[in-house]
C-alpha atoms as a PDB file:
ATOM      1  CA  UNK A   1      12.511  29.609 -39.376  1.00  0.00           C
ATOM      2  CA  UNK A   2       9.097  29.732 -37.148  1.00  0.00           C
ATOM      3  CA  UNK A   3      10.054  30.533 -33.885  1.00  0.00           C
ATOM      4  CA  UNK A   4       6.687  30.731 -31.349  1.00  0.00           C
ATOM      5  CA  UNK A   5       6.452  33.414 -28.656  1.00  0.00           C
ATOM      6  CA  UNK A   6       6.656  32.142 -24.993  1.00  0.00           C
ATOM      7  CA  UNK A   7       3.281  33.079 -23.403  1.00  0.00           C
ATOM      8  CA  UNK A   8       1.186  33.170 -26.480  1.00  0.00           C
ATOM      9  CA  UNK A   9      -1.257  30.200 -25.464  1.00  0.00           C
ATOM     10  CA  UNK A  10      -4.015  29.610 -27.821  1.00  0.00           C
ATOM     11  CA  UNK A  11      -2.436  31.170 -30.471  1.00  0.00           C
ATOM     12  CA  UNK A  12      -0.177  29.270 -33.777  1.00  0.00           C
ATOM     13  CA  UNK A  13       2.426  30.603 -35.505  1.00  0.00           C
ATOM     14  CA  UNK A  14       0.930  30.839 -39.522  1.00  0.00           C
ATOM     15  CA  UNK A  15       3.493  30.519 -42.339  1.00  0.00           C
ATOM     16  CA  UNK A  16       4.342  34.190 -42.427  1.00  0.00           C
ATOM     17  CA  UNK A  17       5.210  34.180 -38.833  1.00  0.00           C
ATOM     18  CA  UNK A  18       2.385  35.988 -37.591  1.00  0.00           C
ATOM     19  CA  UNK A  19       0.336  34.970 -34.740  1.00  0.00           C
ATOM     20  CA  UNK A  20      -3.022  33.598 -35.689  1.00  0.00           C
ATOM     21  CA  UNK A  21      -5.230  32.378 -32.979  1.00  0.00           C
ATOM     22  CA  UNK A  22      -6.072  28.893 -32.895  1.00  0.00           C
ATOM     23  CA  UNK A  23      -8.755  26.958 -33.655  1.00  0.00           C
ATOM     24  CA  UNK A  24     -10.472  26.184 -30.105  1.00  0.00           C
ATOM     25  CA  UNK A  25     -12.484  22.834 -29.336  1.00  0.00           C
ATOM     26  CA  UNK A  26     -14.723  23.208 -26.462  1.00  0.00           C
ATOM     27  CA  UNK A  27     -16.655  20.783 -25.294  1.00  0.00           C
ATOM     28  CA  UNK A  28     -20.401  21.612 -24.505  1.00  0.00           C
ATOM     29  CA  UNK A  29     -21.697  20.791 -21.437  1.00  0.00           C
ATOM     30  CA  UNK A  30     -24.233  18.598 -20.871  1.00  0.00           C
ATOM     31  CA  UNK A  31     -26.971  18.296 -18.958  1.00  0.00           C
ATOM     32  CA  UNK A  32     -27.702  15.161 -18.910  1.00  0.00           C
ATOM     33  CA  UNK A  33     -26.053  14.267 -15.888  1.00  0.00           C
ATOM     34  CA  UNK A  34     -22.231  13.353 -14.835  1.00  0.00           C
ATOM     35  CA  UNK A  35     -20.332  12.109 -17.986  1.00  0.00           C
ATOM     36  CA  UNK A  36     -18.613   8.983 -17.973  1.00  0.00           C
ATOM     37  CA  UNK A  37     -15.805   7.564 -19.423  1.00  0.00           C
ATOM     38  CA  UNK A  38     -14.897   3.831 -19.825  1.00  0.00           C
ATOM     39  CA  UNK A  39     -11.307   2.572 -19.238  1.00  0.00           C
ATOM     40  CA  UNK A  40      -9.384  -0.320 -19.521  1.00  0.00           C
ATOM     41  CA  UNK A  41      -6.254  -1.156 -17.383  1.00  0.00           C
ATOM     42  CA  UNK A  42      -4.231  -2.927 -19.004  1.00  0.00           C
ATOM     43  CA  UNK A  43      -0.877  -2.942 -17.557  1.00  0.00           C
ATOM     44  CA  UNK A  44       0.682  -2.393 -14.117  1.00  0.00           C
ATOM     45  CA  UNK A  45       4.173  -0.952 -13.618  1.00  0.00           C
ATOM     46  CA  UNK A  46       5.858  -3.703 -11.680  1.00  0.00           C
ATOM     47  CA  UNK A  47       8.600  -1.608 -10.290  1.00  0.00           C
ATOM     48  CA  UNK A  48       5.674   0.848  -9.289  1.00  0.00           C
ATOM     49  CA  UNK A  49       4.212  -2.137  -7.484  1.00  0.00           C
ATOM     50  CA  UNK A  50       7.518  -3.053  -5.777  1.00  0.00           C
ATOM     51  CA  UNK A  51       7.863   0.409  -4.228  1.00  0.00           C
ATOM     52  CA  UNK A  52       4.244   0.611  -3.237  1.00  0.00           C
ATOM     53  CA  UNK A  53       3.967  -3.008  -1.739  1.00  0.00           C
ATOM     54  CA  UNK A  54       7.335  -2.105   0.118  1.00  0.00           C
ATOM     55  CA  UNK A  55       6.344   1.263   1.763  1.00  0.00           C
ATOM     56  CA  UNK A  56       2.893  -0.782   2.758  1.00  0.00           C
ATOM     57  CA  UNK A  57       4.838  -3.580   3.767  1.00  0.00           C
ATOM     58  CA  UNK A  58       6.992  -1.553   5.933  1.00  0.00           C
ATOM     59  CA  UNK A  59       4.004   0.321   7.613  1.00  0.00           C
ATOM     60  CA  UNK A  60       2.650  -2.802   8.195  1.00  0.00           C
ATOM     61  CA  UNK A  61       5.120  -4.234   9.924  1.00  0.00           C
ATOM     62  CA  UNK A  62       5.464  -0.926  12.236  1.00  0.00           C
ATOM     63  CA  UNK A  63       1.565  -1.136  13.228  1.00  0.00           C
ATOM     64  CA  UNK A  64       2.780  -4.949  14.130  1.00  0.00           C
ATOM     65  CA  UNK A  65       5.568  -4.119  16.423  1.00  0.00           C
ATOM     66  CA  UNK A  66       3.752  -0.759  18.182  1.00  0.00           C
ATOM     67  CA  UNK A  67       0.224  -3.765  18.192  1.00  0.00           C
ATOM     68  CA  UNK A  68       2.522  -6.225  20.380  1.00  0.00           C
ATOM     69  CA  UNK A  69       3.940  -3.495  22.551  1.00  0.00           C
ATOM     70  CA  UNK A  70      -0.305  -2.417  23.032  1.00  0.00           C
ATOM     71  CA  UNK A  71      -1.414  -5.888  23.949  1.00  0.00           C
ATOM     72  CA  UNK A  72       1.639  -6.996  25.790  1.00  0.00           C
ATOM     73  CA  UNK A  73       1.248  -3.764  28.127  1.00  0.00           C
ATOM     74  CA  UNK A  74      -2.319  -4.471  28.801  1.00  0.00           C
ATOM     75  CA  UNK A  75      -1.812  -8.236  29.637  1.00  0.00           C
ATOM     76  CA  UNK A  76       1.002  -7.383  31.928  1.00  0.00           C
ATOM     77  CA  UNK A  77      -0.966  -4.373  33.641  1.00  0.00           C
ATOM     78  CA  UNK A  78      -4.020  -6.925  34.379  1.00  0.00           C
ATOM     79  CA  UNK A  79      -1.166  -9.415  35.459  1.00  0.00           C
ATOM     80  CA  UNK A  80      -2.063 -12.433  32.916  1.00  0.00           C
ATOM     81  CA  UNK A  81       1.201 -13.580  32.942  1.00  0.00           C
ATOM     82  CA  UNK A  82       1.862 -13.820  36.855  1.00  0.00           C
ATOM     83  CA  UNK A  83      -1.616 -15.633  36.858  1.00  0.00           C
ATOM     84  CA  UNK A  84      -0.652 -18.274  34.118  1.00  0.00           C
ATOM     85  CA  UNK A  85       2.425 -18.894  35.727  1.00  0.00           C
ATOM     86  CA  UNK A  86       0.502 -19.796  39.085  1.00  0.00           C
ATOM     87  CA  UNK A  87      -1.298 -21.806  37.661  1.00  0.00           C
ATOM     88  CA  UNK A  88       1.357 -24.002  36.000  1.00  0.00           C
ATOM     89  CA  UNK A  89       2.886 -24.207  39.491  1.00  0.00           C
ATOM     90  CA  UNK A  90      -0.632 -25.702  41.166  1.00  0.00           C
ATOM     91  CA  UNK A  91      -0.422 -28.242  38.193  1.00  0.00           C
ATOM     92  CA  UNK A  92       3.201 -29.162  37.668  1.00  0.00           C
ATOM     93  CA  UNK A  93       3.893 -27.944  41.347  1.00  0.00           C
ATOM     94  CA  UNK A  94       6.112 -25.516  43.503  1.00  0.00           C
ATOM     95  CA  UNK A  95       9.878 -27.780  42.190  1.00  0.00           C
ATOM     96  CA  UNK A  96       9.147 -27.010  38.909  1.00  0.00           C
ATOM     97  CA  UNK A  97      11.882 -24.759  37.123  1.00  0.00           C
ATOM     98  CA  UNK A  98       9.144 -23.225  34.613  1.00  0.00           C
ATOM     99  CA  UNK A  99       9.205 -19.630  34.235  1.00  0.00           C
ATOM    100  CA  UNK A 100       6.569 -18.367  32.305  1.00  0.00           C
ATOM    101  CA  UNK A 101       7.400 -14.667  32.259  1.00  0.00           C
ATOM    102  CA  UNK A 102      10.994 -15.813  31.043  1.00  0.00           C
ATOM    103  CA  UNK A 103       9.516 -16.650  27.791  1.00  0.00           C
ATOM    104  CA  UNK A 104       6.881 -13.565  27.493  1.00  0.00           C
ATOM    105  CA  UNK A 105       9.620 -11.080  28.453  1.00  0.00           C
ATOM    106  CA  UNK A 106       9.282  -7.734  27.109  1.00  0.00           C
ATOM    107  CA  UNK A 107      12.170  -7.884  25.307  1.00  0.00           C
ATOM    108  CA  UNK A 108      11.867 -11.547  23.373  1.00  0.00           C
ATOM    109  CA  UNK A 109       7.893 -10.906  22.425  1.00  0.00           C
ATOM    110  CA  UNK A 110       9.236  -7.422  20.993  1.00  0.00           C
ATOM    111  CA  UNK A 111      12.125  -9.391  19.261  1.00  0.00           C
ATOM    112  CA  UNK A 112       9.656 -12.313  17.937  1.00  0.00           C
ATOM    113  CA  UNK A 113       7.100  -9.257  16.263  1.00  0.00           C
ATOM    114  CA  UNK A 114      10.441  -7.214  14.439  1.00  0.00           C
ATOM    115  CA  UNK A 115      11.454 -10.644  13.019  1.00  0.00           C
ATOM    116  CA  UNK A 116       7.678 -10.898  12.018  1.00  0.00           C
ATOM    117  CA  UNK A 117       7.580  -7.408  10.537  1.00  0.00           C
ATOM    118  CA  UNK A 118      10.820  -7.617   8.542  1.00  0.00           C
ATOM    119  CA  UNK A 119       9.926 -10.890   7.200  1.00  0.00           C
ATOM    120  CA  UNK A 120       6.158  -9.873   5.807  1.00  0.00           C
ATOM    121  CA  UNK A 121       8.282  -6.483   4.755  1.00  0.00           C
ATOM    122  CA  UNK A 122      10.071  -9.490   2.282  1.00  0.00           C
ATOM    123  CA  UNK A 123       6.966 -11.922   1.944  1.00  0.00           C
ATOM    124  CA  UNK A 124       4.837  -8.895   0.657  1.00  0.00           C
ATOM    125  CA  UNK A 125       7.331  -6.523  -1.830  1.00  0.00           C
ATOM    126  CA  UNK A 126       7.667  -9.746  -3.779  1.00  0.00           C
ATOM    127  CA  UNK A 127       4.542 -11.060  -3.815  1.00  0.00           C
ATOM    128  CA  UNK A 128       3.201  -7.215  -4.991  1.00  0.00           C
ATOM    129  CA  UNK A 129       5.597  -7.589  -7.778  1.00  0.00           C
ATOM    130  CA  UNK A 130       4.773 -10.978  -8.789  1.00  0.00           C
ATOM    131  CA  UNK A 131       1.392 -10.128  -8.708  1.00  0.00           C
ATOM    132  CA  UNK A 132       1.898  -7.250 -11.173  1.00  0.00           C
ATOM    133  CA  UNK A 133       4.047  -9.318 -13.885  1.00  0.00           C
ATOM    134  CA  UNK A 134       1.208 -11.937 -13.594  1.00  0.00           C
ATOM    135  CA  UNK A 135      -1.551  -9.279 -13.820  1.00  0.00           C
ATOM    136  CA  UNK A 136       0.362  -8.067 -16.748  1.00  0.00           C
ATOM    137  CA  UNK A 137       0.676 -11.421 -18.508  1.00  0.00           C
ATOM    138  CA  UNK A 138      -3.301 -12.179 -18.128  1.00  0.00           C
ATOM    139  CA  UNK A 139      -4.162  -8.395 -19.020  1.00  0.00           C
ATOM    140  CA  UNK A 140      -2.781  -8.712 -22.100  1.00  0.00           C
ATOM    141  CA  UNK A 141      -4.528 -12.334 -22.970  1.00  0.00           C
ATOM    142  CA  UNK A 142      -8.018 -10.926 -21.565  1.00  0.00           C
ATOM    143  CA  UNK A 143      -7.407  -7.223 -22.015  1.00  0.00           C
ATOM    144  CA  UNK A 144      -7.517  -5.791 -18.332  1.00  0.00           C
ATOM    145  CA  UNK A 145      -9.837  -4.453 -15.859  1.00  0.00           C
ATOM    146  CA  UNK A 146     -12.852  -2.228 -17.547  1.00  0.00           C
ATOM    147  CA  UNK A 147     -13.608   0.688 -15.704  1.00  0.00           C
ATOM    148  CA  UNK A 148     -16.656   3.164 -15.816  1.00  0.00           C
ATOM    149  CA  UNK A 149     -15.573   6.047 -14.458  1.00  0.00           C
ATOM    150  CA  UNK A 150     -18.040   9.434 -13.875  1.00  0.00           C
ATOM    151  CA  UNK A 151     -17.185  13.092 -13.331  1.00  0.00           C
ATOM    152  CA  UNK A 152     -19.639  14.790 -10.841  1.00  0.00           C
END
């Protein structure tokens, strides 16, 4: 029975059980400049995908809901809305029941932008996966993406 050491890196157990050290392969540095290395992807984890396009999805739709709260603030504070809804009332006229800020409420424009956000949450964590079982399929007909890649 060979039974190696724990801690003995660089080092192989020989036939008799005594340590020998290993063989070492260095490479020599060059001076050439950066080395490179070509690479192919060729395949894409599609559950890896899922999760990724989800958490982006999801952080997405936050910056959508916290972007409507921005710009709905800022139109109120330079009163935009009290403005458009004078000015449907010199059109239509003073008897008209239109209420403009009704409709732009706070609450419904907040509403309308989470509905928005959960819906591209859906739209995009399926379309990231799709995109990977199709990337997949015409990887392996063309053989992936080449990439040069260069260590500085």
């Amino acid at each position: 029975m060979h039974y190696s050491a724990p801690g003995l890196s660089g080092t192989a157990t020989g036939v008799s059980g005594t340590a020998q050290p290993a063989t070492e392969t260095t490479a020599t540095a060059r001076t050439d400049g950066p080395r490179r290395v070509r690479l192919a992807l060729s395949r894409i984890d599609p559950w890896s995908a899922m999760k990724l396009g989800f958490l982006l999805a999801v952080a997405i739709g936050i910056m959508t809901v916290v972007a409507t709260a921005v710009v709905w603030y800022v139109l109120d504070g330079m009163h935009v809305f009290i403005k458009i809804e004078d000015f449907v009332q010199q059109i239509v006229g003073t008897e008209t029941d239109v209420n403009v800020r009704q409709y732009v409420a706070f609450g419904r424009v907040i509403s309308l932008a989470t509905l928005v956000g959960v819906v591209n949450v859906v739209i995009i964590t399926a379309l990231s996966t799709i995109t990977a079982f199709l990337y997949n399929i015409v990887a392996s007909l063309v053989g992936g993406v080449h990439l040069t890649l260069t260590d500085d």
